[in-house]
Protein backbone atom coordinates (compact mmCIF):
# COMPACT_ATOMS: atom_id res chain seq x y z
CA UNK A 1 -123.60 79.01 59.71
CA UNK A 2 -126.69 80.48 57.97
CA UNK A 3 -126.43 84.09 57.24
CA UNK A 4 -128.10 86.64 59.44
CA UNK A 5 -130.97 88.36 57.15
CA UNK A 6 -131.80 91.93 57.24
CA UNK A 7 -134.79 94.17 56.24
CA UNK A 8 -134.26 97.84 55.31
CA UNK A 9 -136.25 100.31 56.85
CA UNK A 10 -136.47 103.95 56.58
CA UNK A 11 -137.18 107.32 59.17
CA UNK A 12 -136.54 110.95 59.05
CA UNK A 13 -132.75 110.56 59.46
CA UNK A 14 -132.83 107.85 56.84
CA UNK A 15 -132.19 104.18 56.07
CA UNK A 16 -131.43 100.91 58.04
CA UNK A 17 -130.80 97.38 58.09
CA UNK A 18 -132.71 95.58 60.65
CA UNK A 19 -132.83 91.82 61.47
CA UNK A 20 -135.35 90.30 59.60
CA UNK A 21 -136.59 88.48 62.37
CA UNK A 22 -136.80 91.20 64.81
CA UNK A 23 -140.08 93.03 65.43
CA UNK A 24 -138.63 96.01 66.68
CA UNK A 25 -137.60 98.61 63.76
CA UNK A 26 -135.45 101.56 62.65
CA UNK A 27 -136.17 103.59 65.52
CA UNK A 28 -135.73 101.45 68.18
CA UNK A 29 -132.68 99.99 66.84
CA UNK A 30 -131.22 103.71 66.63
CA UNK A 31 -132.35 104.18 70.02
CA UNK A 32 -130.43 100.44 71.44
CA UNK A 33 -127.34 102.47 69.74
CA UNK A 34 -127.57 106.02 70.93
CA UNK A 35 -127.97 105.48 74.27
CA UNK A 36 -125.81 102.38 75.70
CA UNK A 37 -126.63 103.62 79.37
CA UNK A 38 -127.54 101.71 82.03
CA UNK A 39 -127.26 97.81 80.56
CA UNK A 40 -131.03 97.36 81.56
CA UNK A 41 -133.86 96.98 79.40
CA UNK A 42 -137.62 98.47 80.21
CA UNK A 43 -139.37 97.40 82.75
CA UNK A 44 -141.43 94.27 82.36
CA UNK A 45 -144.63 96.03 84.36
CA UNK A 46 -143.85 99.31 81.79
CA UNK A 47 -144.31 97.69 78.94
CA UNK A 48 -147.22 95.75 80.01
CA UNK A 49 -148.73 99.24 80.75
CA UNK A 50 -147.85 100.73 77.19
CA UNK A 51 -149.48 97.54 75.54
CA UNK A 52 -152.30 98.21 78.22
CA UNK A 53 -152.52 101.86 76.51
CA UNK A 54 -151.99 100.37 73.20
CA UNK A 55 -154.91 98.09 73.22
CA UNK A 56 -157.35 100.87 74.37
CA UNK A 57 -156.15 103.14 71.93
CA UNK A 58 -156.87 100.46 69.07
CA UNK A 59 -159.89 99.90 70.44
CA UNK A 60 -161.55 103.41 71.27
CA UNK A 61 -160.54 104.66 67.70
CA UNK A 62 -162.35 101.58 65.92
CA UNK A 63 -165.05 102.51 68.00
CA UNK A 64 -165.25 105.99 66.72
CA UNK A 65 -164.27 104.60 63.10
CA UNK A 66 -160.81 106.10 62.29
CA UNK A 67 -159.20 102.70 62.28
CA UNK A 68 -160.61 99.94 60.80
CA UNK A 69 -161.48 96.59 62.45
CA UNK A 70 -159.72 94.64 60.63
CA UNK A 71 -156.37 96.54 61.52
CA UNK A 72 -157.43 97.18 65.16
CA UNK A 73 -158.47 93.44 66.10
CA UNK A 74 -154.83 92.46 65.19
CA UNK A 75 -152.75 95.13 66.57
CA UNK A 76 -155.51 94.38 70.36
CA UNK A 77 -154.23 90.76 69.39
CA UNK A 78 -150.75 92.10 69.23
CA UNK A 79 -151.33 94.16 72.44
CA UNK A 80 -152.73 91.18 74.66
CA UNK A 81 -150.09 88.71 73.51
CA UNK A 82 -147.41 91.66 75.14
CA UNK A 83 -149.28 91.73 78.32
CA UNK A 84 -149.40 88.39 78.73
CA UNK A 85 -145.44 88.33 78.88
CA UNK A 86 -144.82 87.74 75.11
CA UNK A 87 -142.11 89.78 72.80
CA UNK A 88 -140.38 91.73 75.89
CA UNK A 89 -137.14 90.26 74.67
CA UNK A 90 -138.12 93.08 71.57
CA UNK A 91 -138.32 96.09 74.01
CA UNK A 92 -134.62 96.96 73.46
CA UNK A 93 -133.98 100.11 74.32
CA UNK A 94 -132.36 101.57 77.66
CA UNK A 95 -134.29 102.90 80.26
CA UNK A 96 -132.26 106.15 80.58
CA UNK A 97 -132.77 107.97 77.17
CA UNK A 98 -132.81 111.10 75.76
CA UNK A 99 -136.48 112.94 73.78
CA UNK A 100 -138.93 112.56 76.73
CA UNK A 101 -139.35 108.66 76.53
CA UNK A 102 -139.84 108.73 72.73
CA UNK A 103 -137.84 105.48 72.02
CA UNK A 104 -140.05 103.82 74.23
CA UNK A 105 -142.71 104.57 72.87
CA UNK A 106 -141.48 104.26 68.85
CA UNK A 107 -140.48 100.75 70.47
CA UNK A 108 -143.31 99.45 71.51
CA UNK A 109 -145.15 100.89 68.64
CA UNK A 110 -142.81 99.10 65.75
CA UNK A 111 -143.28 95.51 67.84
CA UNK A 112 -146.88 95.86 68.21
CA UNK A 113 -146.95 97.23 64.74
CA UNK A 114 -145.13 94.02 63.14
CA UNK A 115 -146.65 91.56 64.85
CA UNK A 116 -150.05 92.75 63.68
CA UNK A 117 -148.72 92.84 60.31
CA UNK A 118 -147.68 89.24 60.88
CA UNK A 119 -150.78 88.19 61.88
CA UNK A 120 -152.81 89.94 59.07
CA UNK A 121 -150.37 87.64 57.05
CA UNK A 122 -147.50 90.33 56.26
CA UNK A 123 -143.89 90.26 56.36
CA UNK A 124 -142.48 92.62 59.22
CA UNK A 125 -141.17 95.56 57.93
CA UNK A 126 -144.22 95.94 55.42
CA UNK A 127 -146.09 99.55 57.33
CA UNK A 128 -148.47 99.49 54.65
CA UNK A 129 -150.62 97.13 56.69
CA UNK A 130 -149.92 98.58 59.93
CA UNK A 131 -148.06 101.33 60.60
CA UNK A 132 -145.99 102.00 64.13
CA UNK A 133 -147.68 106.39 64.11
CA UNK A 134 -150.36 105.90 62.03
CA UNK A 135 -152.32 103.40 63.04
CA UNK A 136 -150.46 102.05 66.42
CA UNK A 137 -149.90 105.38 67.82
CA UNK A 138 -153.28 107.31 65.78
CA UNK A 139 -154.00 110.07 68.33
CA UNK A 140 -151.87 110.08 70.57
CA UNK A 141 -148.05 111.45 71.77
CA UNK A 142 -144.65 110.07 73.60
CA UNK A 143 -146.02 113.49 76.02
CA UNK A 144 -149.49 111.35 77.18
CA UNK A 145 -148.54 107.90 76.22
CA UNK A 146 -145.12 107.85 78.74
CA UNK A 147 -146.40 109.69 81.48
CA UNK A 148 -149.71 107.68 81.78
CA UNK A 149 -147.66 104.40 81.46
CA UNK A 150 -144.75 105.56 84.11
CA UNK A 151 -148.02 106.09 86.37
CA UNK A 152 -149.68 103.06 85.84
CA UNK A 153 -146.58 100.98 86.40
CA UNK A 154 -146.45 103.19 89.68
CA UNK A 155 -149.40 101.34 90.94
CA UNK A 156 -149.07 98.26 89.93
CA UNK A 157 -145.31 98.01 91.53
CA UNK A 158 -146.95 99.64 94.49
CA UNK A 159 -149.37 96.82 94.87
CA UNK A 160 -146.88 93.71 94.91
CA UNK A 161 -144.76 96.52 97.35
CA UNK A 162 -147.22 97.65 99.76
CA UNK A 163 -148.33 93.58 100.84
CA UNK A 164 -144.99 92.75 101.42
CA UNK A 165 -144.94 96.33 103.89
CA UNK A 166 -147.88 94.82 105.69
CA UNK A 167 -146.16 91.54 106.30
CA UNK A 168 -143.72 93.12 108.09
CA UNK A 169 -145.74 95.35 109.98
CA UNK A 170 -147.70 92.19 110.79
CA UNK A 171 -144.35 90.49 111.66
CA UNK A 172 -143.50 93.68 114.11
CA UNK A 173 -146.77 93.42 115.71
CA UNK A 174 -146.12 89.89 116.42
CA UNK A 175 -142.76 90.42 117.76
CA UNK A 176 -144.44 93.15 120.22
CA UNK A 177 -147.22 90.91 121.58
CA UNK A 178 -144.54 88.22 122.07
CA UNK A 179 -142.21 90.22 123.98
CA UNK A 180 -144.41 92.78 125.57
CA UNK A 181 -143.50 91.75 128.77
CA UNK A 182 -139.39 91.60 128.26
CA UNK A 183 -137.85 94.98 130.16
CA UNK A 184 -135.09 96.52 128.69
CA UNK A 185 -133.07 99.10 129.11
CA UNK A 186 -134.14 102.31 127.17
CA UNK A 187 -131.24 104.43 125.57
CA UNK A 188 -131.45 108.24 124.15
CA UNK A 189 -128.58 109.55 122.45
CA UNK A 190 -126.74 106.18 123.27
CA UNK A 191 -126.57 107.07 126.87
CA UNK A 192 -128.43 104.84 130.01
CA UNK A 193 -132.29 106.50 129.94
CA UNK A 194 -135.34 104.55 131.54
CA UNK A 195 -136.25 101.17 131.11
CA UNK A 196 -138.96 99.95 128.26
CA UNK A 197 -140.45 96.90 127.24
CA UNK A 198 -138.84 95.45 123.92
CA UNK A 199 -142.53 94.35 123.12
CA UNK A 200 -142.68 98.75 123.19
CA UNK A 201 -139.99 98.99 120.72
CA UNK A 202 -141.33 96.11 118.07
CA UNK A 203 -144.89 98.19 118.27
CA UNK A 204 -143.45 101.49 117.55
CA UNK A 205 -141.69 100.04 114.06
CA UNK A 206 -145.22 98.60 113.02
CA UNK A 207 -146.71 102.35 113.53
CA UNK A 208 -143.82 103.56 111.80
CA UNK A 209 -143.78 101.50 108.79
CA UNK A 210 -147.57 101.48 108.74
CA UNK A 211 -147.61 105.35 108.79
CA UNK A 212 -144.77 104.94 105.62
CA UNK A 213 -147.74 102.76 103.88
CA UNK A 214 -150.46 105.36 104.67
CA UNK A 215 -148.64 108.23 103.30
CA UNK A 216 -147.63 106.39 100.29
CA UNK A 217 -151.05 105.71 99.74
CA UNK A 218 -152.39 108.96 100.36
CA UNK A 219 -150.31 110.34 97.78
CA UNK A 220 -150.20 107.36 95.20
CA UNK A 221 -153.73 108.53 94.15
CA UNK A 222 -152.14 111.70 92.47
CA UNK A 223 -150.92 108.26 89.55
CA UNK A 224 -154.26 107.48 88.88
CA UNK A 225 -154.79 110.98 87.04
CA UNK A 226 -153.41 110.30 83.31
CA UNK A 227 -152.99 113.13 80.80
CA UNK A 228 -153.69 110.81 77.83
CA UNK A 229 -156.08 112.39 75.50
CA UNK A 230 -153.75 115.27 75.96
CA UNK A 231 -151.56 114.57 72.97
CA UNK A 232 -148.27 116.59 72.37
CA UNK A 233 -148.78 119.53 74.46
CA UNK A 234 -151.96 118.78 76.77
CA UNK A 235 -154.40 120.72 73.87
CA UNK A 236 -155.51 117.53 72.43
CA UNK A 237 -154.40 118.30 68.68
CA UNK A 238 -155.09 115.37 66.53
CA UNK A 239 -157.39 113.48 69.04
CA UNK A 240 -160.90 112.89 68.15
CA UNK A 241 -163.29 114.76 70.44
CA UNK A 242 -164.96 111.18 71.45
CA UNK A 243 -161.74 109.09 71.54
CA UNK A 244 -160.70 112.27 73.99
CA UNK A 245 -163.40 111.40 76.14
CA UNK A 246 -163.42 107.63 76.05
CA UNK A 247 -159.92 106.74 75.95
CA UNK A 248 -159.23 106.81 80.21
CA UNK A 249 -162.15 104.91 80.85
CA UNK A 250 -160.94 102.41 78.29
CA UNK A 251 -157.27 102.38 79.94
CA UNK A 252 -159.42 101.60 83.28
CA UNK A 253 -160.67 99.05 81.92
CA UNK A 254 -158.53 97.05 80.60
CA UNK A 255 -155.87 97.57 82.84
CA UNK A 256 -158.31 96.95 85.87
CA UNK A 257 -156.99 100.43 87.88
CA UNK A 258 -159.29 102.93 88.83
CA UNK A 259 -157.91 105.69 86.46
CA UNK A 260 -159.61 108.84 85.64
CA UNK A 261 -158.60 111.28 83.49
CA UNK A 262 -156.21 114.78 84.55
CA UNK A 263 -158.33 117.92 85.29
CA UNK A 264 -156.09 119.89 83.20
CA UNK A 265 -154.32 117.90 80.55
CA UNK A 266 -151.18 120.93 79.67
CA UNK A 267 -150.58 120.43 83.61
CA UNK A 268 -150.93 116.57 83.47
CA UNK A 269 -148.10 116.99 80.41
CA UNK A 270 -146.09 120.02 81.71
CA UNK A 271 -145.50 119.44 85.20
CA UNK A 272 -144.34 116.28 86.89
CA UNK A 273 -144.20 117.08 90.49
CA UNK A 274 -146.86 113.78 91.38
CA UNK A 275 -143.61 111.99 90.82
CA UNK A 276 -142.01 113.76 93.11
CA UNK A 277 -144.46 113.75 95.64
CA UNK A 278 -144.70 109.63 95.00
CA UNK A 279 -140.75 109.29 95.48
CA UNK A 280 -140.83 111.49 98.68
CA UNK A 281 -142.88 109.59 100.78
CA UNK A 282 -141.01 106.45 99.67
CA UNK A 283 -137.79 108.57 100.92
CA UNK A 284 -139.55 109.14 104.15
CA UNK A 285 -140.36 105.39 104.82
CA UNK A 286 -136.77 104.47 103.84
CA UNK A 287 -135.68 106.42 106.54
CA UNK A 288 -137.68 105.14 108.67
CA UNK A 289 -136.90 101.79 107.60
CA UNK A 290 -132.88 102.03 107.82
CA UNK A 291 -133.09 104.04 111.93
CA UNK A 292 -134.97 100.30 112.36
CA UNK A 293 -132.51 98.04 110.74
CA UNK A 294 -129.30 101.01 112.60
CA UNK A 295 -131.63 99.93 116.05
CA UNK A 296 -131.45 96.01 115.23
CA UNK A 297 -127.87 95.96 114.54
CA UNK A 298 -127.35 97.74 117.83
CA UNK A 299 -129.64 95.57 120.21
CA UNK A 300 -128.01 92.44 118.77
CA UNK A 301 -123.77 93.74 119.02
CA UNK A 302 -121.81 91.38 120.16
CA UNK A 303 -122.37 88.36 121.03
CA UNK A 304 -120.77 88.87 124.04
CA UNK A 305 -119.05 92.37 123.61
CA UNK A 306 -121.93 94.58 122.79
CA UNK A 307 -125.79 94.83 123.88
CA UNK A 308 -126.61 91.36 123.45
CA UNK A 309 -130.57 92.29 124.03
CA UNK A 310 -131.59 90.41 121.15
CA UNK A 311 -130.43 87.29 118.53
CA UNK A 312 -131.21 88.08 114.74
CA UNK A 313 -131.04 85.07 112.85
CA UNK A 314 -127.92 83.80 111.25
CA UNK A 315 -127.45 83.57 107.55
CA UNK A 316 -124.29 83.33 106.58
CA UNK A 317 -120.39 83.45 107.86
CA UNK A 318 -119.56 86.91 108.64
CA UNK A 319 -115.71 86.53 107.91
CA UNK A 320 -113.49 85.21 105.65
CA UNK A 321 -110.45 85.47 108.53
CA UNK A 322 -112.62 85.37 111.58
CA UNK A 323 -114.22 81.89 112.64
CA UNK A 324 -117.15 82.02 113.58
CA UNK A 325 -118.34 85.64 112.83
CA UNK A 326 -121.75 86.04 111.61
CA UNK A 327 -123.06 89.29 110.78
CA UNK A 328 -126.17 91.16 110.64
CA UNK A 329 -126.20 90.54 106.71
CA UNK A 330 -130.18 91.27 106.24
CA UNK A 331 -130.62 94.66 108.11
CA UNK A 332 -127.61 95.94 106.19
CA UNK A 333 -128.86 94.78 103.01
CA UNK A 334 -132.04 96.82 104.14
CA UNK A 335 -129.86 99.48 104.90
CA UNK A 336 -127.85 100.24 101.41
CA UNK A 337 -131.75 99.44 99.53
CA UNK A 338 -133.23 102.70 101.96
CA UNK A 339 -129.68 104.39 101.27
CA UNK A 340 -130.19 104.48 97.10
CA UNK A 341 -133.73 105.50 97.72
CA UNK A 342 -132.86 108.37 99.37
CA UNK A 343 -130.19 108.69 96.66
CA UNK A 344 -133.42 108.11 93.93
CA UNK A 345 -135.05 110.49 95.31
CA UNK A 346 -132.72 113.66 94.79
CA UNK A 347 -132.67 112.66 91.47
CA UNK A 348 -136.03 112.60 90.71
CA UNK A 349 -136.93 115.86 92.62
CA UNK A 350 -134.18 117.32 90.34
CA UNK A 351 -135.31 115.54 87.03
CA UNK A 352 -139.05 116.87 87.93
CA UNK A 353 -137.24 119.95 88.45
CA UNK A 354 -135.36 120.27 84.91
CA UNK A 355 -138.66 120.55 82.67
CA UNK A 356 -139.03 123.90 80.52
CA UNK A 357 -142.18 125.01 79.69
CA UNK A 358 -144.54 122.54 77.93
CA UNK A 359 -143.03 118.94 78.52
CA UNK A 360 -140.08 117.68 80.46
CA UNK A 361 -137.40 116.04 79.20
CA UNK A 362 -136.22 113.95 81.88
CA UNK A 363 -138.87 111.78 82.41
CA UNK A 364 -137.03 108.46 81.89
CA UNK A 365 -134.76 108.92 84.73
CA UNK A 366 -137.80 109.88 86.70
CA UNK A 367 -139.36 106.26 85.80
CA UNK A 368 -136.12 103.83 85.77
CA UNK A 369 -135.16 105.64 90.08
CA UNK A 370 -139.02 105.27 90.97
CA UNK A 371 -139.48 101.26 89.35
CA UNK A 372 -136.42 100.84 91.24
CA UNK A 373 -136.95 102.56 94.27
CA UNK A 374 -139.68 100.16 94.53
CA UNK A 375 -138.72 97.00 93.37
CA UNK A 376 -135.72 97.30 95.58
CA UNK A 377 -138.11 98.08 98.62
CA UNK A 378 -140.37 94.89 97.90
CA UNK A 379 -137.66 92.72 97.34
CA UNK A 380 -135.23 94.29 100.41
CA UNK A 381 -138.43 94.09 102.99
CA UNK A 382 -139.20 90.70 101.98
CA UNK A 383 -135.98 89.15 102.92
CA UNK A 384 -136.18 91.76 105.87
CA UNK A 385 -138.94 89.98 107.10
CA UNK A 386 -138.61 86.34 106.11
CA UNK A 387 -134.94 86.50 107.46
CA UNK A 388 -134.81 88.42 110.26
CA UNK A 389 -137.74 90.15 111.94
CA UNK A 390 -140.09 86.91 112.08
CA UNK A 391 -136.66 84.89 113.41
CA UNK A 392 -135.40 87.16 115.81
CA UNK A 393 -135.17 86.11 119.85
CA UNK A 394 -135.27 88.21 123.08
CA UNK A 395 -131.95 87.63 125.51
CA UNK A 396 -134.56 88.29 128.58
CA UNK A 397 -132.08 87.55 131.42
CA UNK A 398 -129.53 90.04 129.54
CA UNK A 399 -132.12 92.86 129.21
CA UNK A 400 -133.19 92.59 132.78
CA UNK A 401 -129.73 92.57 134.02
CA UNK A 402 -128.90 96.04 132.19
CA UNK A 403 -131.98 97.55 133.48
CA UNK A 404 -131.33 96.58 137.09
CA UNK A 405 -127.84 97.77 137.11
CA UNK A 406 -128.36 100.98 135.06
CA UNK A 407 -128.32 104.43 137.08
CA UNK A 408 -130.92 105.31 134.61
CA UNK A 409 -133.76 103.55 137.00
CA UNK A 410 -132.66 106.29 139.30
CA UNK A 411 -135.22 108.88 136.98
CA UNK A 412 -138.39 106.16 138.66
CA UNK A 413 -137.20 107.46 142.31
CA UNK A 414 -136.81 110.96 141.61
CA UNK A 415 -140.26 112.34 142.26
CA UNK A 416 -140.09 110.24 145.97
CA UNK A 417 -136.74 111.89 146.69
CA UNK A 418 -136.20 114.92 144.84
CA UNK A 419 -133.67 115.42 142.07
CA UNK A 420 -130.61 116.44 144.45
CA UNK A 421 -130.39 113.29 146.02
CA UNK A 422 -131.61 110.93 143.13
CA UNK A 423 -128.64 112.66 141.44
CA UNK A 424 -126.47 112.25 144.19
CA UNK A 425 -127.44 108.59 144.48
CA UNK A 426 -126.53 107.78 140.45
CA UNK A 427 -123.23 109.18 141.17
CA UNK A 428 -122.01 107.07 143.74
CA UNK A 429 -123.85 103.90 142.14
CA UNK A 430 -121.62 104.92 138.98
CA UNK A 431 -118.44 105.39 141.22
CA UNK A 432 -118.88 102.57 143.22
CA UNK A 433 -119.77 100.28 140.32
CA UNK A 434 -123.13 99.56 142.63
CA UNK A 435 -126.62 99.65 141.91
CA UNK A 436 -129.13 102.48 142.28
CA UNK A 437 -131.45 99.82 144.54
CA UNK A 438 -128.50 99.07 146.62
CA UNK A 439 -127.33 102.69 146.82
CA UNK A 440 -131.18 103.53 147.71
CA UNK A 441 -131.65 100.80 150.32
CA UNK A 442 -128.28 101.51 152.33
CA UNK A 443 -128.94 105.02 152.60
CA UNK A 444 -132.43 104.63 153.88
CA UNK A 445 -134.13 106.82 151.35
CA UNK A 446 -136.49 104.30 150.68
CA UNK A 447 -137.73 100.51 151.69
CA UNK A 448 -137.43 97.76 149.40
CA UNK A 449 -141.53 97.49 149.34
CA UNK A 450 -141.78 100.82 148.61
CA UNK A 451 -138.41 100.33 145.81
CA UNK A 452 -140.41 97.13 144.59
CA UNK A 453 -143.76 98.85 143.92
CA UNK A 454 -142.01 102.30 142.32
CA UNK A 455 -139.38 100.05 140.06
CA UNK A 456 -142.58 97.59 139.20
CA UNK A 457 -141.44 97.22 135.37
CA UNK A 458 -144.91 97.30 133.76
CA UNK A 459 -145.61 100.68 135.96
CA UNK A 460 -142.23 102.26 134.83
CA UNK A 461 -143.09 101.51 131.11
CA UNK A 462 -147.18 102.08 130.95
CA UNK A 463 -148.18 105.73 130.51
CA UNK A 464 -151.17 106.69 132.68
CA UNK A 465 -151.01 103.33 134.77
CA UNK A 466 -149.82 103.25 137.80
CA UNK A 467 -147.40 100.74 139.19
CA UNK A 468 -149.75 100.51 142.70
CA UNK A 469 -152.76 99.75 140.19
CA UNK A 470 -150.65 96.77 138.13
CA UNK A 471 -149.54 95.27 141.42
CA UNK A 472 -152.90 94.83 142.70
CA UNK A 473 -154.02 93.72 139.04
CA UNK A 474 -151.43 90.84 139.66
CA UNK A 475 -153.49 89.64 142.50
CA UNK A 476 -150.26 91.31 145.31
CA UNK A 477 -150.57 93.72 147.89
CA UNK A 478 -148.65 96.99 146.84
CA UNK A 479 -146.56 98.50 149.96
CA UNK A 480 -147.69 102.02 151.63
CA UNK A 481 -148.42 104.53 148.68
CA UNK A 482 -145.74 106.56 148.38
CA UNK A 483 -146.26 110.11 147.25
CA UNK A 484 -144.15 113.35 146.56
CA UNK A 485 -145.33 116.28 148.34
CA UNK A 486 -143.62 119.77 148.29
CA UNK A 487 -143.18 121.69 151.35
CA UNK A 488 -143.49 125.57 151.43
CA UNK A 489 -140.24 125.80 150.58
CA UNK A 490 -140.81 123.77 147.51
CA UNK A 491 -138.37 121.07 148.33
CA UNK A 492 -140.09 117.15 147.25
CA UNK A 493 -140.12 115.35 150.49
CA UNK A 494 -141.27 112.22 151.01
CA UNK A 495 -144.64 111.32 152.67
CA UNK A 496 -144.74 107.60 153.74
């Protein structure tokens, strides 16, 4: 077995063998070893964006000639090879870190460094041709460099997440035109309430998880501000006055994201509530998204023991002891994905939270809970929708057996016979295991016409239509309007 080869390299804390081969260096390899965290290595969107930031850096100082072209043609070349997917094996170091995100940046400045050197015909290791700070990372800081990167791989998450959102909302939408016409029994605080449509239920998730979209997207333009030009502390020490100005419309460019730069770079580096603000209104649609998965594990209980209104598909055995069981394996999935965002976002509220004074320290854990966050979400709502929503069936004859022998129909006749006796009326249906029609009928508070136009299902479940109106819309002749009318003594009586 051939003998592993090392190259020494040196840094401020001093000397270390590194693998000859590898094109990561003595800073990143201190880095792998200091902080053993999470198992994980940087996100492959992150590092796409650093190279992204690389690339334009390279290029803007050329432009304003304090690099040469010679050394910034090879460390672009470098640059584009890493966004096109190459050398991520060499990003080694753990998301979670201590120093702001500075071993993510030292890494991806000694790979891009070494491979340049490689291509000018050097041996890695050799920083006189190309050197990881002064020529890969020539005007700029961990401070601008991280924070611009964690927003830009913000977006571009975003944009792989957000189609996947609309697919479901699309699938929702579908699932509401489909069953608009199937009545169900509505429920508030788990109790009997009044009947709506299930088509009524599948609409409101679409506006729900379409209003998550919108308000991630009215907030996700706070990433497209990056503090790069900034340098250390926002001042912009060590930054050329041009490269200062040319160096976000550069990022733009190349990374194809409509970035500009921060109005105030010390804010853009001090203060990282955007982040915040970004994970909250991914909190808010998780919520949103788990009380729908809580309502489809609820409509589909059973088979035969619980609600029964509706069949999610099935995916797998439920039970290892029980033959037969299949559970609701793809909502729940859903479920714990919403539960750790919720969980992602306390932390980053309290990492954004943590900074002192000019820069804050806890970036990183800010970056690996937001990538997640979202990755989670795409990857959760796509098997959401794929293997559940767009399979799921309506038990019709089930959902219009619970609304006809519900009391909770009994809140349709109330204005026709005043409260006392509607109340009086869901009483005995509930004691005598009857149903509020029958109870209605037999004690001549109403005819069945008159029942039959007042408990017309689209008329109970259409604000601002009236049942009369949808009866003679279906081409039949609605029985004798049937009003409510107070007396003077402000008892509802009924008026035939």
């Amino acid at each position: 077995m051939a003998r592993m080869q090392y190259r020494n390299e040196e840094d401020s804390i001093g000397s270390k063998k590194v693998n000859a081969n590898a094109y990561y260096g003595v800073q990143s390899l201190r880095a792998a070893e200091n902080f053993p965290i999470t198992g994980e290595t940087l996100n492959k969107q992150f590092i796409i964006s650093l190279a992204e930031i690389k690339k334009a850096c390279a290029e803007v100082n050329n432009s304003v000639g304090l690099l040469d072209t010679k050394k910034a043609n090879a460390i672009k070349k470098a640059c584009d090879e890493i966004i096109k997917g190459k050398l991520h094996d060499q990003f080694i170091v753990d998301p979670i870190q201590g120093s702001a995100g500075t071993s993510m940046n030292m890494n991806a400045n000694e790979v891009i460094a070494n491979r340049a050197i490689e291509l000018l015909g050097g041996e890695k290791g050799d920083y006189t041709i190309i050197h990881p700070n002064d020529h890969v990372n020539y005007g700029q800081s961990t401070n601008d460099v991280i924070p611009s990167a964690g927003k830009m791989t913000i977006l571009k998450l975003w944009k792989s997440c957000e189609k996947t959102l609309l697919r479901l909302v699309e699938a929702f939408n579908e699932k509401a035109e489909e069953y608009d016409g199937t009545i169900k029994m509505g429920r508030t605080q788990m109790q009997d309430a009044v009947p709506i449509r299930l088509g009524q239920e599948f609409s409101a998730y679409a506006v729900a998880v379409k209003r998550g979209i919108d308000r991630i997207n009215s907030v996700m333009s706070e990433m497209k501000e990056l503090n790069m030009g900034g340098t250390a502390v926002g001042t912009g020490l060590n930054a050329d006055a041009t490269y200062y100005k040319e160096i976000v419309p550069a990022i733009a460019r190349i990374s194809g994201y409509d970035l500009v730069q921060a109005t105030d770079l010390i804010d853009g580096t001090q203060n990282l509530d955007s982040f915040a603000a970004v994970s909250a209104a991914f909190k808010a649609l998780a919520v949103a998204l788990s009380k729908i998965c809580n309502d489809l594990r609820l409509m589909s209980s059973g088979p035969r023991c619980g609600f029964e209104e509706i069949n999610l598909p099935a995916k797998q055995n439920g039970s290892s002891i029980m033959p037969g069981k299949v559970n609701p394996v793809i909502p729940e999935v859903l479920n714990q994905v919403c539960f750790n965002i919720i969980g992602n976002d306390v932390t980053v509220a309290m990492a954004a939270e943590g900074g002192q004074l000019e820069l804050n320290a806890f970036e990183p854990i800010i970056y690996y809970c937001l990538f997640q966050s979202i990755e989670t979400l795409d990857h959760a709502v796509h098997t959401f929708t794929v293997n559940c929503v767009e399979g799921i069936t309506a038990n019709e004859k089930r959902c219009k057996d619970l609304v006809d022998n519900s009391v909770g129909i009994v809140t349709a006749i109330c204005p026709h016979v005043g409260y006392k006796k509607a109340a009086s009326v869901a009483k005995k249906a509930i004691r005598k295991n009857a149903s509020v029609r029958d109870m209605i009928i037999k004690d001549e508070l109403l005819t069945k016409n008159e029942l039959d136009m007042i408990l017309e299902p689209m008329g109970m479940t259409t604000p601002g239509i009236a049942a009369e109106e949808l009866l003679i819309r279906k081409g039949k002749k609605p029985a004798k309007k049937v009003t409510a009318q107070k007396t003077h003594e402000g008892k509802i009586m009924n008026n035939r």
